[in-house]
C-alpha atoms as a PDB file:
ATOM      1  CA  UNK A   1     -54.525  58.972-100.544  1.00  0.00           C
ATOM      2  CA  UNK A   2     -53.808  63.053-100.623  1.00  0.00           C
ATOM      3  CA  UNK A   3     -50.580  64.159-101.186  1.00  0.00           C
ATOM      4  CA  UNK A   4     -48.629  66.751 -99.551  1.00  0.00           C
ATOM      5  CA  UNK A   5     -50.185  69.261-101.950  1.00  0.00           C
ATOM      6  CA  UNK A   6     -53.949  68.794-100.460  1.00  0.00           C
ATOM      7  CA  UNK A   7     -52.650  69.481 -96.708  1.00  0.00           C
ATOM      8  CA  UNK A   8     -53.950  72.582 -95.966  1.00  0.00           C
ATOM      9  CA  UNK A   9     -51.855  75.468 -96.349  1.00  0.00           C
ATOM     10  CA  UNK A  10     -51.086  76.968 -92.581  1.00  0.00           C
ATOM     11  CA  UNK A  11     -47.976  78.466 -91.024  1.00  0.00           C
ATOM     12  CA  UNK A  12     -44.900  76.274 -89.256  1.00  0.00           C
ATOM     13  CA  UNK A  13     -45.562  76.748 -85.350  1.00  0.00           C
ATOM     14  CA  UNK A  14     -42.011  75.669 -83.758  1.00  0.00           C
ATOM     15  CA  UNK A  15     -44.213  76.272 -80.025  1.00  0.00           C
ATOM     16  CA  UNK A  16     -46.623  73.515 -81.130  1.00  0.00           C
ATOM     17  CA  UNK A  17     -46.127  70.236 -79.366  1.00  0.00           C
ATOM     18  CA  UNK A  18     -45.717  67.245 -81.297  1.00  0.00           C
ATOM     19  CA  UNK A  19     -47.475  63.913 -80.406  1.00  0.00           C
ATOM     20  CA  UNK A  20     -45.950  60.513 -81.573  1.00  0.00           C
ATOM     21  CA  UNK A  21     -49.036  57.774 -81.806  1.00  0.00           C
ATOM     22  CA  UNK A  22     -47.716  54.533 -81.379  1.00  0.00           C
ATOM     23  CA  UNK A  23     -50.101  51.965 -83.222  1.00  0.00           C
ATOM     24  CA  UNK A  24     -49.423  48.544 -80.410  1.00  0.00           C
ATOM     25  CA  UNK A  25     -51.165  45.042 -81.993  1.00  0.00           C
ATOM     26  CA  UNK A  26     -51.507  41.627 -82.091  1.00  0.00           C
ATOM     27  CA  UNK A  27     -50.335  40.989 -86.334  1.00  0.00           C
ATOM     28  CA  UNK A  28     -51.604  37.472 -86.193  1.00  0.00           C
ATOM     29  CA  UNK A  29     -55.488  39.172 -85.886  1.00  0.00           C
ATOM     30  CA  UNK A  30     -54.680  41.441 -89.219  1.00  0.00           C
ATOM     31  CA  UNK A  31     -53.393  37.523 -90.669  1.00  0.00           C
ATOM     32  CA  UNK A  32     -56.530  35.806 -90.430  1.00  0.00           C
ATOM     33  CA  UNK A  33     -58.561  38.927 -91.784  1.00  0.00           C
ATOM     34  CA  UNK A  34     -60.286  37.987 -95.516  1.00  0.00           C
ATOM     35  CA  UNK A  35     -58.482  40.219 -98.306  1.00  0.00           C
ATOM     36  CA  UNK A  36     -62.479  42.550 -98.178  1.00  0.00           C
ATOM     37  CA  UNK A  37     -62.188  42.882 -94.455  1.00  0.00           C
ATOM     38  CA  UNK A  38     -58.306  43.974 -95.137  1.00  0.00           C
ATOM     39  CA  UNK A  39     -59.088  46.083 -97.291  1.00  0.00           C
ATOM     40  CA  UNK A  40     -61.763  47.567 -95.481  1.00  0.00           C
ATOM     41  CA  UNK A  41     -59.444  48.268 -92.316  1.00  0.00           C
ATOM     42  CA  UNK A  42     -56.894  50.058 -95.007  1.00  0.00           C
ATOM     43  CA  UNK A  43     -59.573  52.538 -96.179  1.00  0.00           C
ATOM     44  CA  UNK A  44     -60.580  53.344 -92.706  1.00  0.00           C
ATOM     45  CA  UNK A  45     -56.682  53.819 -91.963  1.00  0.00           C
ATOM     46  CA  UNK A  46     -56.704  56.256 -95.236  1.00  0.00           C
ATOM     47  CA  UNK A  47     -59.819  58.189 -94.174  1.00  0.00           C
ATOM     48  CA  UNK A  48     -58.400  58.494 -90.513  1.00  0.00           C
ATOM     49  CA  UNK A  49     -55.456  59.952 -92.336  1.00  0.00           C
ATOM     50  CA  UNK A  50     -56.971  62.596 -94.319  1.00  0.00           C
ATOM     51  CA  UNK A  51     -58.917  63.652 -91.874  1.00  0.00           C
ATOM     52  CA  UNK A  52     -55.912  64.716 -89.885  1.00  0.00           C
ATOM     53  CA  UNK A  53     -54.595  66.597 -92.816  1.00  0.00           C
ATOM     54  CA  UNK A  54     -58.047  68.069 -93.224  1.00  0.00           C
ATOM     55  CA  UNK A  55     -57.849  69.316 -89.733  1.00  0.00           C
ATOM     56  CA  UNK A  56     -53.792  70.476 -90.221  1.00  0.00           C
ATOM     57  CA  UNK A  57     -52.280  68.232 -87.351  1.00  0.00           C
ATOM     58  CA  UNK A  58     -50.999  65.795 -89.209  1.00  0.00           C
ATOM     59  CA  UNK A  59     -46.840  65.829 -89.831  1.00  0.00           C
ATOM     60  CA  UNK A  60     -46.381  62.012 -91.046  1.00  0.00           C
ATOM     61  CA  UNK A  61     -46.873  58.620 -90.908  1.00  0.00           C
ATOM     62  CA  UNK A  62     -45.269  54.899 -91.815  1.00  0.00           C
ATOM     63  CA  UNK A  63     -46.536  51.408 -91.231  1.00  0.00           C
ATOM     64  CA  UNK A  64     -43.429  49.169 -89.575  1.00  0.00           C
ATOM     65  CA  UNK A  65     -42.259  45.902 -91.005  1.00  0.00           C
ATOM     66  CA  UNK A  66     -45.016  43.164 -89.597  1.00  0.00           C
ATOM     67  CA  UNK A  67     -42.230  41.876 -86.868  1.00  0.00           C
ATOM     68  CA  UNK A  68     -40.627  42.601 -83.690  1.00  0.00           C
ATOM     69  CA  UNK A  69     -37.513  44.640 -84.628  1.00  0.00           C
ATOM     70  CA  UNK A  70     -34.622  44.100 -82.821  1.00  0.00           C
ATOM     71  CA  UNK A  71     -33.040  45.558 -79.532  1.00  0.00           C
ATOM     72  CA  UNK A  72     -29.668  45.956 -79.177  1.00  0.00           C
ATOM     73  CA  UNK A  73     -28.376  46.655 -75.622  1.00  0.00           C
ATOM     74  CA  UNK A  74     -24.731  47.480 -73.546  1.00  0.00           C
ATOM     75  CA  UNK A  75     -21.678  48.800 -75.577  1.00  0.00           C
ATOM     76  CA  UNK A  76     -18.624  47.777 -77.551  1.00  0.00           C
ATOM     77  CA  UNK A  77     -18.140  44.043 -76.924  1.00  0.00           C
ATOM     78  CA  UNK A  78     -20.937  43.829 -75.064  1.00  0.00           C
ATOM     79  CA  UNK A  79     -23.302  44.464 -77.103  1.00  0.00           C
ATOM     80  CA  UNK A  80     -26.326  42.240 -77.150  1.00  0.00           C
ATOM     81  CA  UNK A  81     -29.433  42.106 -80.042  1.00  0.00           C
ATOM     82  CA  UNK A  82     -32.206  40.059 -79.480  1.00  0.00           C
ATOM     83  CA  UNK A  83     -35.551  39.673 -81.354  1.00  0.00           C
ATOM     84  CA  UNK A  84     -38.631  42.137 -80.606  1.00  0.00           C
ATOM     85  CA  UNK A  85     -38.724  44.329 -77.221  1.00  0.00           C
ATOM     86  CA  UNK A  86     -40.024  41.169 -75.019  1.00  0.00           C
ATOM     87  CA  UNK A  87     -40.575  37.977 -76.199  1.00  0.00           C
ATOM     88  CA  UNK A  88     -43.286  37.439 -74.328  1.00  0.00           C
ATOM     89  CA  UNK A  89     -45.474  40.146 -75.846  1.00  0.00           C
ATOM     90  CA  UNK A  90     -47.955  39.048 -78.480  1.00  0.00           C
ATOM     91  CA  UNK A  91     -47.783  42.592 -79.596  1.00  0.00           C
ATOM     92  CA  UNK A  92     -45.770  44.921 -82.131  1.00  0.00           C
ATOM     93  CA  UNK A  93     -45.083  48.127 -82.857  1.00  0.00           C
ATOM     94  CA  UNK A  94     -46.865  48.095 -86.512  1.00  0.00           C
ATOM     95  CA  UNK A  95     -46.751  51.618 -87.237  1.00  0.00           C
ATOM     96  CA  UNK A  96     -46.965  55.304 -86.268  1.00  0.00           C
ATOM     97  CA  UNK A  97     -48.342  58.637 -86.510  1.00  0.00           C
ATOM     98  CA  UNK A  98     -46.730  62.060 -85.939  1.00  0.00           C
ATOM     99  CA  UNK A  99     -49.339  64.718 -84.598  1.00  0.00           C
ATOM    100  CA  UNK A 100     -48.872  68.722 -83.516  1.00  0.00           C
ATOM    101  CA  UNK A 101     -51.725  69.079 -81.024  1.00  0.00           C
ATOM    102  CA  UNK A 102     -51.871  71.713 -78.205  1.00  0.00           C
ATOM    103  CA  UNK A 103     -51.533  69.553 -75.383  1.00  0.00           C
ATOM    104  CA  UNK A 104     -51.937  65.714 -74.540  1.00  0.00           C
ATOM    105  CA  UNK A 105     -56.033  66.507 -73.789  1.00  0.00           C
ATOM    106  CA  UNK A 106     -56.165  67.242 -77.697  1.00  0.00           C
ATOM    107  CA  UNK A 107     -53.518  64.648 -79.281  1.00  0.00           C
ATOM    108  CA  UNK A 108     -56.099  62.044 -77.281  1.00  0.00           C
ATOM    109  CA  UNK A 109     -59.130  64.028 -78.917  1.00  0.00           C
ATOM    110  CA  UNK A 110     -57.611  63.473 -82.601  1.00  0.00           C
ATOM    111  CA  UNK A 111     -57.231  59.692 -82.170  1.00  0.00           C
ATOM    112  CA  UNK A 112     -60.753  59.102 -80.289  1.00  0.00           C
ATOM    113  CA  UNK A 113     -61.486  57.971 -83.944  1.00  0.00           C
ATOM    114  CA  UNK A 114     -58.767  56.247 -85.121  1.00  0.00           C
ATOM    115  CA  UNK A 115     -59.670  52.857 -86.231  1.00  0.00           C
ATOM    116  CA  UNK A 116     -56.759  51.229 -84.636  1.00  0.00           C
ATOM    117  CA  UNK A 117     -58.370  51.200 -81.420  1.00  0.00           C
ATOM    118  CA  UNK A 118     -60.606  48.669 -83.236  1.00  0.00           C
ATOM    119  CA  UNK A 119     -57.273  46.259 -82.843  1.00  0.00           C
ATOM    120  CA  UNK A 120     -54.687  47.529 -80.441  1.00  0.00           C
ATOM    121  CA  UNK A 121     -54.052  49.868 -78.931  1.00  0.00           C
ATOM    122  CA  UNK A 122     -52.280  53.385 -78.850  1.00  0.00           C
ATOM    123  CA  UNK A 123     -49.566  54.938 -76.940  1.00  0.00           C
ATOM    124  CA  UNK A 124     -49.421  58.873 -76.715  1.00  0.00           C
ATOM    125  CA  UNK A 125     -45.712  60.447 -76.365  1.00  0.00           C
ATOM    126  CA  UNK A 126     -45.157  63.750 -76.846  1.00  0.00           C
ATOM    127  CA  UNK A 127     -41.939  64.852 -78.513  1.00  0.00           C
ATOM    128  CA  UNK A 128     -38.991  66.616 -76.447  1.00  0.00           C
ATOM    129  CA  UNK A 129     -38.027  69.426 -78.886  1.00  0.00           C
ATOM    130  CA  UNK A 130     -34.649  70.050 -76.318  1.00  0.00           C
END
């Protein structure tokens, strides 16, 4: 995988919106992948990946914990934590990507590739700088 070295060498732009690309699946579909086919899907992830450093839109990225997390709602004594954001949902959060694209129109362009839409799918939020 490239290191921060091999990014290509362009100036900071604080006016340059920044895209969060929320990577939604079903883990049990990863589970029953062979260990080829899994490691397949990871070297598509990697070439995805330095392709957006190639291109200079890519800020960072991190692969979540395979569960649901935790949400923790109210205050003080009333707090509450229960597993995963519905426990309904087959999906998870499994991971994200952080993007500086002009506009939504061009964060959706970068990811028409991405091989997670192979799996799940992806939500598009753009950051609030305030």
């Amino acid at each position: 995988m490239a290191g921060p070295d091999s990014a290509p060498q362009r100036q900071e732009n604080d006016d340059m919106p920044q895209y969060l690309l929320l990577l939604h699946s079903d883990p049990t579909g990863f589970q029953r992948m062979s260990p080829q086919d899994m490691q397949a899907a990871v070297q598509k992830y990697v070439k995805w990946g330095d392709r957006l450093r190639q291109s200079g839109v890519y800020k960072e990225s991190h692969k979540l914990a395979n569960d649901r997390g935790r949400v923790v709602q109210g205050a003080g004594e009333k707090t509450r934590v229960t597993d995963g954001p519905y426990s309904e949902t087959k999906e998870i959060l499994g991971g994200y990507f952080l993007i500086e694209a002009p506009s939504y129109d061009r964060a959706i362009e970068e990811l028409r590739d991405c091989p997670h839409l192979a799996y799940g799918t992806v939500e598009v939020r753009q950051i609030d700088t305030m």
